[in-house]
N, C-alpha and C. Protein backbone atom coordinates (compact mmCIF):
# COMPACT_ATOMS: atom_id res chain seq x y z
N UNK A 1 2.85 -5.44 -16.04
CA UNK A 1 2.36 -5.71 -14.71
C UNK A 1 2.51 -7.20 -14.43
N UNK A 2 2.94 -7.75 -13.32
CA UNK A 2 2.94 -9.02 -12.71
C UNK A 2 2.11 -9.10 -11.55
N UNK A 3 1.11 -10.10 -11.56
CA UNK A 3 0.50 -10.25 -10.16
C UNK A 3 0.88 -11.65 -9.60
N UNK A 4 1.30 -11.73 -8.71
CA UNK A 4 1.70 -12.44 -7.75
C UNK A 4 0.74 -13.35 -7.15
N UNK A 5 0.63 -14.32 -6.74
CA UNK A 5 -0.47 -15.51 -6.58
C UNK A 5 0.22 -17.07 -6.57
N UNK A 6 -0.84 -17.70 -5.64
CA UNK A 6 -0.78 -18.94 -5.71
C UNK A 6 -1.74 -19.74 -6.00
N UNK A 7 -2.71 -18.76 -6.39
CA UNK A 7 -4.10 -19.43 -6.92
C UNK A 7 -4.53 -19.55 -8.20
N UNK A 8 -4.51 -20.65 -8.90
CA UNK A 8 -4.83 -20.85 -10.85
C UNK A 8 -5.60 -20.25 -11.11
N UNK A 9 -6.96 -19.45 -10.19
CA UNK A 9 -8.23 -19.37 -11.17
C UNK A 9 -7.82 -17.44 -11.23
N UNK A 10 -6.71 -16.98 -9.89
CA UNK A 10 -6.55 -15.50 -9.95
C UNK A 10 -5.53 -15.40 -10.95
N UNK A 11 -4.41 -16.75 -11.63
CA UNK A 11 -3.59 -16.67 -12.32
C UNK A 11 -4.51 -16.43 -13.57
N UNK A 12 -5.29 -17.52 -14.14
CA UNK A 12 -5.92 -17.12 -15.08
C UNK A 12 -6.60 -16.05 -15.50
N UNK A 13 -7.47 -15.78 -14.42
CA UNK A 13 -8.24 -14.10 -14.79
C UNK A 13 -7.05 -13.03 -14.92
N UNK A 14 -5.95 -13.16 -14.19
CA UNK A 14 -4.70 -12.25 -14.21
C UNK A 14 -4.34 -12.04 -15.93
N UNK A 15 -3.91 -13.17 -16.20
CA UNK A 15 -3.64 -13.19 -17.99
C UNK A 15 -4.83 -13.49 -18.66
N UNK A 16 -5.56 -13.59 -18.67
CA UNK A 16 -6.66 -13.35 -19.37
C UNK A 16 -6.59 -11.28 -19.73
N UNK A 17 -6.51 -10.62 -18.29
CA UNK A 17 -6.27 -8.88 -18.57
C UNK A 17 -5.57 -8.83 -19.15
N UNK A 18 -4.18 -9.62 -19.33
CA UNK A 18 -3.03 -9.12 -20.02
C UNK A 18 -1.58 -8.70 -19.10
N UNK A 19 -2.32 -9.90 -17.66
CA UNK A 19 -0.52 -9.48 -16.74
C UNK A 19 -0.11 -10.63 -17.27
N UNK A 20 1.47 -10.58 -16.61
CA UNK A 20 2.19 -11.74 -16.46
C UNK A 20 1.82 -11.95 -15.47
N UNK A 21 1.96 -13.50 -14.52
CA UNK A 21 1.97 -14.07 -13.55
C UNK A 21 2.61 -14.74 -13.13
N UNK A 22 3.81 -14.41 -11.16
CA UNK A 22 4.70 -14.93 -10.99
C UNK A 22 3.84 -15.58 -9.82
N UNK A 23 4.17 -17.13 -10.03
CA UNK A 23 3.44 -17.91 -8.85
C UNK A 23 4.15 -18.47 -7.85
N UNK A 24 3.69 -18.30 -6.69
CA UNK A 24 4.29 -17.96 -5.66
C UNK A 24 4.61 -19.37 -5.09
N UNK A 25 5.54 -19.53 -4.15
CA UNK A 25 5.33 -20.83 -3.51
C UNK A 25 4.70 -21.09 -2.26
N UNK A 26 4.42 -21.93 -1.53
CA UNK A 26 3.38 -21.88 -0.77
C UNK A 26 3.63 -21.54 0.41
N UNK A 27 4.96 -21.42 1.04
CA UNK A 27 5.74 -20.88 2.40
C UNK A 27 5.13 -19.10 2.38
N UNK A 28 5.08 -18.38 0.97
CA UNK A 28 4.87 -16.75 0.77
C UNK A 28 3.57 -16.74 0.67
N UNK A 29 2.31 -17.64 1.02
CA UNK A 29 1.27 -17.80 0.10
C UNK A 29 0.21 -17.92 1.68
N UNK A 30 1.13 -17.81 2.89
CA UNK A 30 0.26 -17.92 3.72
C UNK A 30 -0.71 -16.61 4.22
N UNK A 31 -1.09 -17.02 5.28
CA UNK A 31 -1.88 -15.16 5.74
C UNK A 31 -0.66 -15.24 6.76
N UNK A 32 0.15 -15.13 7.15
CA UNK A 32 1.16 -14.64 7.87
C UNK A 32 2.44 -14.67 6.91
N UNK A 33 2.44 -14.47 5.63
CA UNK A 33 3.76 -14.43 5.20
C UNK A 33 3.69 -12.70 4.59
N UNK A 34 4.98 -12.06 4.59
CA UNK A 34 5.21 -10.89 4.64
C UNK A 34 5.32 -10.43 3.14
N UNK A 35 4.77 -9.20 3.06
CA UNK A 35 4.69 -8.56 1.66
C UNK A 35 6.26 -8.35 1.44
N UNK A 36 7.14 -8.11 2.04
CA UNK A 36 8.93 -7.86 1.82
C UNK A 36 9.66 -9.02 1.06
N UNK A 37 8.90 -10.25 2.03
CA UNK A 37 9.47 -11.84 1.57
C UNK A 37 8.71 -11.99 0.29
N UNK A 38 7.68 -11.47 -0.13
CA UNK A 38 7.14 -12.03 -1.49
C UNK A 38 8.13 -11.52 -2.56
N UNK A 39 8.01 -10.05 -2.40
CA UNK A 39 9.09 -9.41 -2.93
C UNK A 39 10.09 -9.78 -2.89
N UNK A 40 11.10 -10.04 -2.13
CA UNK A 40 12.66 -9.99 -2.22
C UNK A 40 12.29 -11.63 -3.24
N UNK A 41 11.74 -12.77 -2.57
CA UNK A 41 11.64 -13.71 -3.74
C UNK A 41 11.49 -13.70 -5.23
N UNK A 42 10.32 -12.51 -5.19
CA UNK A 42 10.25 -12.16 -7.22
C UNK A 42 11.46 -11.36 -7.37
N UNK A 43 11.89 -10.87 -6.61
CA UNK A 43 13.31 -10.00 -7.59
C UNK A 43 14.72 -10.49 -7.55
N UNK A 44 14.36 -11.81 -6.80
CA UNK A 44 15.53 -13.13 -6.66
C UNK A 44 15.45 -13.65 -8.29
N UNK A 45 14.05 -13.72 -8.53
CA UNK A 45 13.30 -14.40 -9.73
C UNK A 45 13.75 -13.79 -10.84
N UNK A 46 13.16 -12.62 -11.16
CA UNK A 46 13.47 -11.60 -12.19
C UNK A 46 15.54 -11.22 -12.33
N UNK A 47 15.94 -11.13 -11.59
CA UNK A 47 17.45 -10.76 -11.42
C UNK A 47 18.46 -11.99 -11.98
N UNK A 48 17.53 -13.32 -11.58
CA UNK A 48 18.12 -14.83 -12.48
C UNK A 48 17.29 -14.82 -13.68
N UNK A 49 16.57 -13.96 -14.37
CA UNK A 49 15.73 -14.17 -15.67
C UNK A 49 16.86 -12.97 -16.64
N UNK A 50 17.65 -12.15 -15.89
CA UNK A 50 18.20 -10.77 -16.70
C UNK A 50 17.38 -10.12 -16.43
N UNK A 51 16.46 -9.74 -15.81
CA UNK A 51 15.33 -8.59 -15.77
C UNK A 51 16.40 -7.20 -15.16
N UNK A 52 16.76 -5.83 -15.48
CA UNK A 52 17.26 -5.32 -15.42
C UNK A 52 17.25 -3.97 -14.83
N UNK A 53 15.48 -3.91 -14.38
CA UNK A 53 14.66 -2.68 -14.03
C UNK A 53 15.36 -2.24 -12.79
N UNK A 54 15.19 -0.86 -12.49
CA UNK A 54 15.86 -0.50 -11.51
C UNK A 54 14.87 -0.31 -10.62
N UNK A 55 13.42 -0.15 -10.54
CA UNK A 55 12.63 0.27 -9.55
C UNK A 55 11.52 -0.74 -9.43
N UNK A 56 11.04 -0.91 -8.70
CA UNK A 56 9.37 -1.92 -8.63
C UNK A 56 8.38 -1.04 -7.65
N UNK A 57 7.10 -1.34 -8.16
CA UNK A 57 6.71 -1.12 -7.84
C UNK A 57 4.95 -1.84 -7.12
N UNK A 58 4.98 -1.91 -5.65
CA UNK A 58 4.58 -2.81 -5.03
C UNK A 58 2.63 -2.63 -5.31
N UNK A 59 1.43 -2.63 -5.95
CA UNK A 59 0.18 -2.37 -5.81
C UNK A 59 -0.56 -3.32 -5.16
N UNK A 60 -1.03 -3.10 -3.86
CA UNK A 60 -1.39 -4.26 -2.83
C UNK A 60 -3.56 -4.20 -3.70
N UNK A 61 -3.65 -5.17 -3.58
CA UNK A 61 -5.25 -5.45 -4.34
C UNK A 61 -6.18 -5.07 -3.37
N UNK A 62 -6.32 -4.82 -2.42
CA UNK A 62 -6.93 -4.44 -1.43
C UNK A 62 -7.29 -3.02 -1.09
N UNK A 63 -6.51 -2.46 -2.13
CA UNK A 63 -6.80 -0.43 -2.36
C UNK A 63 -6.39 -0.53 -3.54
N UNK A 64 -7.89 -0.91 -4.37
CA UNK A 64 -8.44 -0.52 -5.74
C UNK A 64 -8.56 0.82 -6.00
N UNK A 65 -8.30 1.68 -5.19
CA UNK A 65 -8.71 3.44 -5.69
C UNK A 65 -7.65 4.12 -5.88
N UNK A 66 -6.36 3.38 -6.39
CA UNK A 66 -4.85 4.39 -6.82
C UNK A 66 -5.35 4.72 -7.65
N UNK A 67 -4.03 5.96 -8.57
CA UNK A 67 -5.08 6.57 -9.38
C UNK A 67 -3.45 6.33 -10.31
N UNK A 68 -3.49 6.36 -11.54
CA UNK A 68 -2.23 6.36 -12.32
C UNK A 68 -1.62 7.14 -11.91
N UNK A 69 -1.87 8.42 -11.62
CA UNK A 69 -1.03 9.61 -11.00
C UNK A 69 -0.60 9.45 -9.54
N UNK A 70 -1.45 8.38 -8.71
CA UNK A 70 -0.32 8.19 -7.86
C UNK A 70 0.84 7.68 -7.67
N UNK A 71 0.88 6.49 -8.63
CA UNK A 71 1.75 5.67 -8.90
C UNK A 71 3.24 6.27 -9.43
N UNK A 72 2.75 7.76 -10.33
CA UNK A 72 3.33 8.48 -11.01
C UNK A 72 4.30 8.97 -10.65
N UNK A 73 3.40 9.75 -9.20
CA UNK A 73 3.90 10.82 -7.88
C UNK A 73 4.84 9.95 -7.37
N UNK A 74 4.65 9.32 -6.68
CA UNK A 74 5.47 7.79 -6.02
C UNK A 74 7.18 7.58 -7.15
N UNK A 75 7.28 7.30 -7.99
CA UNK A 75 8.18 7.12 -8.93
C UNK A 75 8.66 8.36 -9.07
N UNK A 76 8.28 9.24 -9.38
CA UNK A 76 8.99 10.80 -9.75
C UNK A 76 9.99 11.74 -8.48
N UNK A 77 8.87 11.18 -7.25
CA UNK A 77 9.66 11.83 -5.87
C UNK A 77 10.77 10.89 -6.16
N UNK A 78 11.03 9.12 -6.10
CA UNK A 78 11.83 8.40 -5.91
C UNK A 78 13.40 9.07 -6.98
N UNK A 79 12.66 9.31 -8.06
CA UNK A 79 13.93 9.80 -8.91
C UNK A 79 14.10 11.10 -8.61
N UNK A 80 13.61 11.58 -8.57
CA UNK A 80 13.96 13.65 -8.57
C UNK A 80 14.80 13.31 -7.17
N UNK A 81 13.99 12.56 -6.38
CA UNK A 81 15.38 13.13 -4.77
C UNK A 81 16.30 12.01 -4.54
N UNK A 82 16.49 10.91 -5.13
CA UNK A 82 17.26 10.20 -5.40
C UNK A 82 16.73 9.36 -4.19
N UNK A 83 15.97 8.86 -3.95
CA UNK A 83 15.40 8.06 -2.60
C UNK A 83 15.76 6.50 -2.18
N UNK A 84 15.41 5.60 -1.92
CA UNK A 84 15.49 4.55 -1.53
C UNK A 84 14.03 4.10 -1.90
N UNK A 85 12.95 4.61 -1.69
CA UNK A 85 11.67 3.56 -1.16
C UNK A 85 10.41 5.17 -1.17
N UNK A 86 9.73 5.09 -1.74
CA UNK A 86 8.20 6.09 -1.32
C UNK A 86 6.96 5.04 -1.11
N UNK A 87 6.33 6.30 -0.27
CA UNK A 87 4.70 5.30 -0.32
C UNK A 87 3.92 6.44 -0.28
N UNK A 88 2.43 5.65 -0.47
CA UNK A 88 1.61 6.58 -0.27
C UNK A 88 0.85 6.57 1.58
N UNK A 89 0.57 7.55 1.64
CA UNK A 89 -0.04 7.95 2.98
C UNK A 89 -1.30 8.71 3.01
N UNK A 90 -2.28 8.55 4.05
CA UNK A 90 -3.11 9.36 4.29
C UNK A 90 -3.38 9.95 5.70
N UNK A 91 -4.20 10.87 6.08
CA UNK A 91 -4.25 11.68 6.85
C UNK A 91 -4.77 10.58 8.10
N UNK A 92 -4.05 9.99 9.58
CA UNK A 92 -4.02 9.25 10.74
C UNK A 92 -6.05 9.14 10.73
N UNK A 93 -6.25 8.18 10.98
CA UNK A 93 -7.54 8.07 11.09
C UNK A 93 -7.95 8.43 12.54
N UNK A 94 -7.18 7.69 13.43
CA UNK A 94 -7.12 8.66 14.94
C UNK A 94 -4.99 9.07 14.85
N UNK A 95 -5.65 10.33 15.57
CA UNK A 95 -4.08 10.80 15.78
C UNK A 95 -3.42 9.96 17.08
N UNK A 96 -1.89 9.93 17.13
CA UNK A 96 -0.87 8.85 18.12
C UNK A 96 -1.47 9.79 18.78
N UNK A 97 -1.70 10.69 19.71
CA UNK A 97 -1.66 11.36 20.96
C UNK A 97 -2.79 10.94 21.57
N UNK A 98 -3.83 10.82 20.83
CA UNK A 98 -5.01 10.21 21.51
C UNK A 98 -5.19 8.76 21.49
N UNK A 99 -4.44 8.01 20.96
CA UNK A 99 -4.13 6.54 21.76
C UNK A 99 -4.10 6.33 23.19
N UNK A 100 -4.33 5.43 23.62
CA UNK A 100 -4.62 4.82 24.68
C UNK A 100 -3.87 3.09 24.97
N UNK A 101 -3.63 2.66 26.02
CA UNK A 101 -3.65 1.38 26.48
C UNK A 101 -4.21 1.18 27.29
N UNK A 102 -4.75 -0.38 27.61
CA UNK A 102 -5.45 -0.65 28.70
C UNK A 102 -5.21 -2.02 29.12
N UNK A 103 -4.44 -1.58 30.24
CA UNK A 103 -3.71 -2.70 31.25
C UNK A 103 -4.20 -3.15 32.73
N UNK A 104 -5.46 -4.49 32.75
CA UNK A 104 -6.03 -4.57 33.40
C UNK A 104 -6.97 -3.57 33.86
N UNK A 105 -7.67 -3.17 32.78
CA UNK A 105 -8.75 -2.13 32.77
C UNK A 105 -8.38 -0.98 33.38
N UNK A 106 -7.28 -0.81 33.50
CA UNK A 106 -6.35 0.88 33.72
C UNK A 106 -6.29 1.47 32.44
N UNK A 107 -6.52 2.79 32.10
CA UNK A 107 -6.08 3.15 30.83
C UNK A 107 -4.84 4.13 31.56
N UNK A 108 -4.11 4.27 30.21
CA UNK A 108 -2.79 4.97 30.04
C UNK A 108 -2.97 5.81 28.61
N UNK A 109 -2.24 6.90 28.78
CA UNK A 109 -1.84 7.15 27.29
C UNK A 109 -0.69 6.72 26.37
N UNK A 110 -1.04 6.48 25.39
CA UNK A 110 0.04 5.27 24.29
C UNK A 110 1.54 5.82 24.17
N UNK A 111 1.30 7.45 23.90
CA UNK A 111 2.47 8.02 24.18
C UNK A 111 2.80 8.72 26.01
N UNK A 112 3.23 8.37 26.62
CA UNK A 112 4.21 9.11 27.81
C UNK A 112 3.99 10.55 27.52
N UNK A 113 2.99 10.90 28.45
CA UNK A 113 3.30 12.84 28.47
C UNK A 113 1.86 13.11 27.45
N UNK A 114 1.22 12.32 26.38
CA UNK A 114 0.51 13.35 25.70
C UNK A 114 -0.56 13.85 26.22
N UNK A 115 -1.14 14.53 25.44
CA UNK A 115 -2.48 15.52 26.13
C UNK A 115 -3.63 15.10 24.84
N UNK A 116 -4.39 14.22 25.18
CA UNK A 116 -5.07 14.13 24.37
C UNK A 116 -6.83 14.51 24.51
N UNK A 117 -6.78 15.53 24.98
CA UNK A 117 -7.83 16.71 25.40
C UNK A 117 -7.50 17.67 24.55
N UNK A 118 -6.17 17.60 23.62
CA UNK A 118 -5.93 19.47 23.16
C UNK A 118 -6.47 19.38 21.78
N UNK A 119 -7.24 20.28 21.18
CA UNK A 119 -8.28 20.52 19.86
C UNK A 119 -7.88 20.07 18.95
N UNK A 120 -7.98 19.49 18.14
CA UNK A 120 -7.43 19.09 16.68
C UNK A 120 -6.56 19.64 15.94
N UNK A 121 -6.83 21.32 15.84
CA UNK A 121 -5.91 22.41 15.66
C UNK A 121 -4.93 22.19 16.18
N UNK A 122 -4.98 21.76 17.19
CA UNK A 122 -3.67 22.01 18.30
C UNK A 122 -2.36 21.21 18.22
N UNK A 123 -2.47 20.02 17.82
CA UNK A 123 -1.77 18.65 16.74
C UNK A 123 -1.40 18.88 15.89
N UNK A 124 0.12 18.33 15.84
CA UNK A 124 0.49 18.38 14.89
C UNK A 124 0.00 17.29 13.71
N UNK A 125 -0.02 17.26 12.24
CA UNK A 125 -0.44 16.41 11.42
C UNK A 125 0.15 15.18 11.73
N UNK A 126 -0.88 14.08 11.41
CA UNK A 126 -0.05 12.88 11.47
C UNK A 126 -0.58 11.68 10.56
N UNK A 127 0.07 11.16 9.76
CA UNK A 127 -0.23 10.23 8.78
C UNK A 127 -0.17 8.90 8.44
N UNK A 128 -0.87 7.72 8.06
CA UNK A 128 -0.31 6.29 8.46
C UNK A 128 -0.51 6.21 6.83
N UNK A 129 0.76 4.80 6.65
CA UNK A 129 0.35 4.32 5.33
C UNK A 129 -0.72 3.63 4.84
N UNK A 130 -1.49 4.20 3.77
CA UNK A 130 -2.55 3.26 3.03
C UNK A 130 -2.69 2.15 2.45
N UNK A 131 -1.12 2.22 2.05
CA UNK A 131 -1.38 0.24 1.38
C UNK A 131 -1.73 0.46 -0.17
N UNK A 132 -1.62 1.88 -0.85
CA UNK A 132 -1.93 1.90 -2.11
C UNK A 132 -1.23 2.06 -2.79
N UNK A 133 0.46 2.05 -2.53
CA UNK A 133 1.65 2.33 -3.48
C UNK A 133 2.95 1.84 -2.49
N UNK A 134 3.24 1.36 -3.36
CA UNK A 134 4.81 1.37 -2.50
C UNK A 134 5.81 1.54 -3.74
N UNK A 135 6.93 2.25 -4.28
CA UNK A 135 8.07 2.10 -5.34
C UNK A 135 9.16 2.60 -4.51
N UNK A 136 10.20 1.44 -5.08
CA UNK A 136 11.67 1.63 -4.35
C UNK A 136 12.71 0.52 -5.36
N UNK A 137 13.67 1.27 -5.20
CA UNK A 137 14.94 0.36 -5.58
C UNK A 137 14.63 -0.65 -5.47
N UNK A 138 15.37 -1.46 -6.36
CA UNK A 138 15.12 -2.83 -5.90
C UNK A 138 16.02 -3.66 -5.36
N UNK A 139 17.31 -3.44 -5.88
CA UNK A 139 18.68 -3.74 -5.35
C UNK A 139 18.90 -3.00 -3.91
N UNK A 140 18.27 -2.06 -3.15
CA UNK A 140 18.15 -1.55 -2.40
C UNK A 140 17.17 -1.78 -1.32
N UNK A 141 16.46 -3.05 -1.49
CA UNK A 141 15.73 -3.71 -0.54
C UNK A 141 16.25 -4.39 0.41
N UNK A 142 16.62 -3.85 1.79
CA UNK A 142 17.52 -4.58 2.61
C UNK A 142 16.69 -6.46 2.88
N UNK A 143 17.70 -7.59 3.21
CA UNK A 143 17.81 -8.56 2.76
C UNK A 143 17.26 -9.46 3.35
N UNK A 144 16.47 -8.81 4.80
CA UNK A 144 15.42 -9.06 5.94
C UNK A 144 14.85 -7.77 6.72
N UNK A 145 13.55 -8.57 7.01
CA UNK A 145 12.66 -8.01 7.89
C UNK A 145 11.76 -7.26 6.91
N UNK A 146 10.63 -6.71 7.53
CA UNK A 146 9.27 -6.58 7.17
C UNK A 146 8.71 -5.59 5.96
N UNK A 147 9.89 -4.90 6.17
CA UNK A 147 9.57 -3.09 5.67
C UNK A 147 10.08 -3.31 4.32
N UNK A 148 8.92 -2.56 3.34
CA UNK A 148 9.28 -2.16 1.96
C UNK A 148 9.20 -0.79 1.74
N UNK A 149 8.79 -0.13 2.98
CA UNK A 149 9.18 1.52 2.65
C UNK A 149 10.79 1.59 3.84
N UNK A 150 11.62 1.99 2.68
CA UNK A 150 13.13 1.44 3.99
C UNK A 150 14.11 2.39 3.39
N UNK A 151 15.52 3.01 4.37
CA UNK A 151 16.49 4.27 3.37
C UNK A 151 15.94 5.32 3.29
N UNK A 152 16.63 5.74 2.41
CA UNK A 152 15.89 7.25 2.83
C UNK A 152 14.73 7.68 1.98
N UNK A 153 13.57 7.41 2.69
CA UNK A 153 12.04 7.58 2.36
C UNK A 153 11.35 8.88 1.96
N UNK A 154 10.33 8.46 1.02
CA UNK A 154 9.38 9.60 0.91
C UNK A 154 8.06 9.48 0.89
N UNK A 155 7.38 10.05 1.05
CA UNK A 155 6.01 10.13 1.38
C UNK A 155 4.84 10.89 0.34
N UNK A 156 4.06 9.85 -0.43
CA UNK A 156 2.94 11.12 -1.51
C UNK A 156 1.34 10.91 -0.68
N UNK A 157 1.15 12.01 -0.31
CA UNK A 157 -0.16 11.89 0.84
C UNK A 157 -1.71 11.70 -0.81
N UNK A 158 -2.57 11.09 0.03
CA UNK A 158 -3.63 10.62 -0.34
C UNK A 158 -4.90 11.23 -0.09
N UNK A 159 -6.06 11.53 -1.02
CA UNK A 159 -7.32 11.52 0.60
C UNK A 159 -7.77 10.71 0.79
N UNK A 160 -8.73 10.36 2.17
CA UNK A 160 -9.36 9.03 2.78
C UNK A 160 -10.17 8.74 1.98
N UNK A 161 -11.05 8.86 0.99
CA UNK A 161 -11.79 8.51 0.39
C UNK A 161 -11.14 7.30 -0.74
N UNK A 162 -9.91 7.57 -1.43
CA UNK A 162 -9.34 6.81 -2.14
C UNK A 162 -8.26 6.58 -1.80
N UNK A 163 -8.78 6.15 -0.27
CA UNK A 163 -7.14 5.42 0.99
C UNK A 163 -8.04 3.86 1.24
N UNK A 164 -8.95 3.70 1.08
CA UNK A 164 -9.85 2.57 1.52
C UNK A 164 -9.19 1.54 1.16
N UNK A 165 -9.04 0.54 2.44
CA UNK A 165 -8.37 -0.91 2.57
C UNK A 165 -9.69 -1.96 2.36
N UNK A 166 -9.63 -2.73 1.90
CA UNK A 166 -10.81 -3.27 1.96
C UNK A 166 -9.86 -4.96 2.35
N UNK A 167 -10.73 -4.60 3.75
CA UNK A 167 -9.88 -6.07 4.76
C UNK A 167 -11.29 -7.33 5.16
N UNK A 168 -12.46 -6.51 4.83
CA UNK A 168 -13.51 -7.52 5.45
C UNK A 168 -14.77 -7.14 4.37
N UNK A 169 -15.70 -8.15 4.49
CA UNK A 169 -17.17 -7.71 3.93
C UNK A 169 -17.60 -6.40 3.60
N UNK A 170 -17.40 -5.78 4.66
CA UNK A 170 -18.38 -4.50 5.49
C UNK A 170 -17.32 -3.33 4.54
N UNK A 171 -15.93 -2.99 4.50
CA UNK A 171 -15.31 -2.33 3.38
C UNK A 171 -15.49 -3.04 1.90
N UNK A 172 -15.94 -4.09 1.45
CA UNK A 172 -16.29 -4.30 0.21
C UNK A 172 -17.20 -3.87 -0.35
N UNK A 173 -18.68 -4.35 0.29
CA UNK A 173 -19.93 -2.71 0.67
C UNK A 173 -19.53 -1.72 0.40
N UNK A 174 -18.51 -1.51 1.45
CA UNK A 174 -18.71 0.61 1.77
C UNK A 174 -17.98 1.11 0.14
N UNK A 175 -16.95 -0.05 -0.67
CA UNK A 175 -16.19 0.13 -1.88
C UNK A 175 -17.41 0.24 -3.13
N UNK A 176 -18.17 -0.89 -2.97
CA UNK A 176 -18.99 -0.94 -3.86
C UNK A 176 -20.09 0.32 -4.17
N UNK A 177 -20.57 0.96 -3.00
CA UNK A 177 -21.60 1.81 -2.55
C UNK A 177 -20.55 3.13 -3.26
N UNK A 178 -19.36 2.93 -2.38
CA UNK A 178 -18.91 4.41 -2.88
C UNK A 178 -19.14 4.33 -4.65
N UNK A 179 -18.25 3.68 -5.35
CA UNK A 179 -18.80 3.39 -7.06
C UNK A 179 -19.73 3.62 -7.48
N UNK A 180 -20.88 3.32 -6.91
CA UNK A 180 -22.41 3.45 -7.58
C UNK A 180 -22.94 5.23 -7.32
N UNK A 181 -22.32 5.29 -6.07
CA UNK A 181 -22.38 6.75 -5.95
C UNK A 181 -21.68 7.73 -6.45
N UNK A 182 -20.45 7.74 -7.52
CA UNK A 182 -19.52 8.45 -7.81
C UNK A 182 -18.65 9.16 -6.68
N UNK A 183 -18.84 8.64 -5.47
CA UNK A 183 -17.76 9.39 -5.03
C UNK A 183 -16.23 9.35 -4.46
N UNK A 184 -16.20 8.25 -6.10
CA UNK A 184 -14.40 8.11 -5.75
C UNK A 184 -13.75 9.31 -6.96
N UNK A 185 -13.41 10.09 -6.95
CA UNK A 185 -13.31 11.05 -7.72
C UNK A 185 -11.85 10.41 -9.03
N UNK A 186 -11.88 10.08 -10.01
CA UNK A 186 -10.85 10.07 -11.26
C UNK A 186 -10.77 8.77 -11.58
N UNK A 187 -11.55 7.87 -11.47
CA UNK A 187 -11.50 6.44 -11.92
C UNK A 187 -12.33 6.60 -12.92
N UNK A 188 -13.07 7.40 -13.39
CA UNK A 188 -14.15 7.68 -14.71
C UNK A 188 -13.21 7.39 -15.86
N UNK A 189 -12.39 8.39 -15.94
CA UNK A 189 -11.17 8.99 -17.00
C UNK A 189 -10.06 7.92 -16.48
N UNK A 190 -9.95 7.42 -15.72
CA UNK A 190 -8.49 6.44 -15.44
C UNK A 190 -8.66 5.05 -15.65
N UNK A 191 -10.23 4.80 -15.54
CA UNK A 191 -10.05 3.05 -15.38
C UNK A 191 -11.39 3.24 -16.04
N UNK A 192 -12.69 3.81 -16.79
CA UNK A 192 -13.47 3.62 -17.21
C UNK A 192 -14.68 3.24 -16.40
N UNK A 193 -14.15 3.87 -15.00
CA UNK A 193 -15.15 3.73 -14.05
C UNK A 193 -15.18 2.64 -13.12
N UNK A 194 -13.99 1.51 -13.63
CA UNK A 194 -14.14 0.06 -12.72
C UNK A 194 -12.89 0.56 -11.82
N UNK A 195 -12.35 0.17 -10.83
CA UNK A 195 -10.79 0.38 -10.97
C UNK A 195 -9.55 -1.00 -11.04
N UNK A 196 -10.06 -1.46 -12.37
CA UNK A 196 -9.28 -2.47 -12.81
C UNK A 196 -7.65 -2.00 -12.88
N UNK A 197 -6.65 -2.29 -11.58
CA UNK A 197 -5.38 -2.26 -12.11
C UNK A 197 -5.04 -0.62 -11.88
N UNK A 198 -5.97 -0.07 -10.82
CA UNK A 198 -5.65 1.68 -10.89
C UNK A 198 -5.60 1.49 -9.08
């Protein structure tokens, strides 16, 4: 495992677990620099070291609740169908049809034409990425722009419970609470109950 950083004290606790640590430079190190550009830089890195791996795989720190087996799922679709890029996904927290815009306090619907009055049943499924896996080629990472799920893609669905982004305070809580309560289901048997690195 390599964790990525520009900070000594996350480098240290990093190898202290037992990663390597590739440190970043400070242009990739901002809050507007892109998870693609961090990447394509470490495998600029690794590719001038001889590193020879054919796949990487991206674990964003912010969705502590992968489970080894997703990571698993993710890698296995990539080889069995010969893919480009998988991620993980979970079930749309609101579905596209019931989007909305609001243009000078007019609302519209987000999509042209939808009906977002028709029952839940009535929708088709729809899924956004979680942010808890990404594996893809690596030589196969086109050479700009944003996207690390890219080519011909696949998808390993998740449930919401162990889809949790934790972007502010208030999801660090709701992370912590879920733990004490057991109800992240397979981090007992996978990570010993913390989810160090799962």
């Amino acid at each position: 495992m390599i964790v990525s950083t520009d900070g000594e004290e996350i480098a240290a606790a990093s190898r202290v677990a037992g990663a390597e640590v590739a440190m970043r430079p400070a242009h990739l190190a901002t809050d507007t620099a892109l998870s693609a550009d961090v990447v394509r830089h470490h495998i600029a890195e690794l590719r001038a070291a001889g590193e020879t791996a054919r796949y990487m795989v991206l674990l964003q720190p912010t969705t502590p609740f992968r489970l080894p087996a997703d990571i698993t799922a993710c890698l296995q679709l990539l080889e069995r169908d010969g893919l480009d890029s998988t991620a993980t996904f979970t079930e749309a927290d609101l579905h596209p049809h019931r989007a909305w815009t609001l243009e000078s306090g007019r609302p519209a619907n987000f999509i042209p034409g939808a009906v977002p009055w028709l029952p839940r049943q009535a929708l088709t499924s729809a899924y956004q990425l979680n942010g808890c896996v990404y594996a893809f080629v690596m030589d196969a990472l086109p050479a700009e722009g944003p996207a690390v799920l890219f080519g011909r893609m696949g998808g390993v669905v998740m449930d919401s419970v162990r889809s949790l982004d934790i972007d502010d305070e208030t999801h660090f809580l709701l992370a912590d609470a879920m733990l004490a309560r057991g109800l992240v289901k397979g981090l007992d048997a996978a990570c010993g109950g913390v989810p160090r690195g799962c």
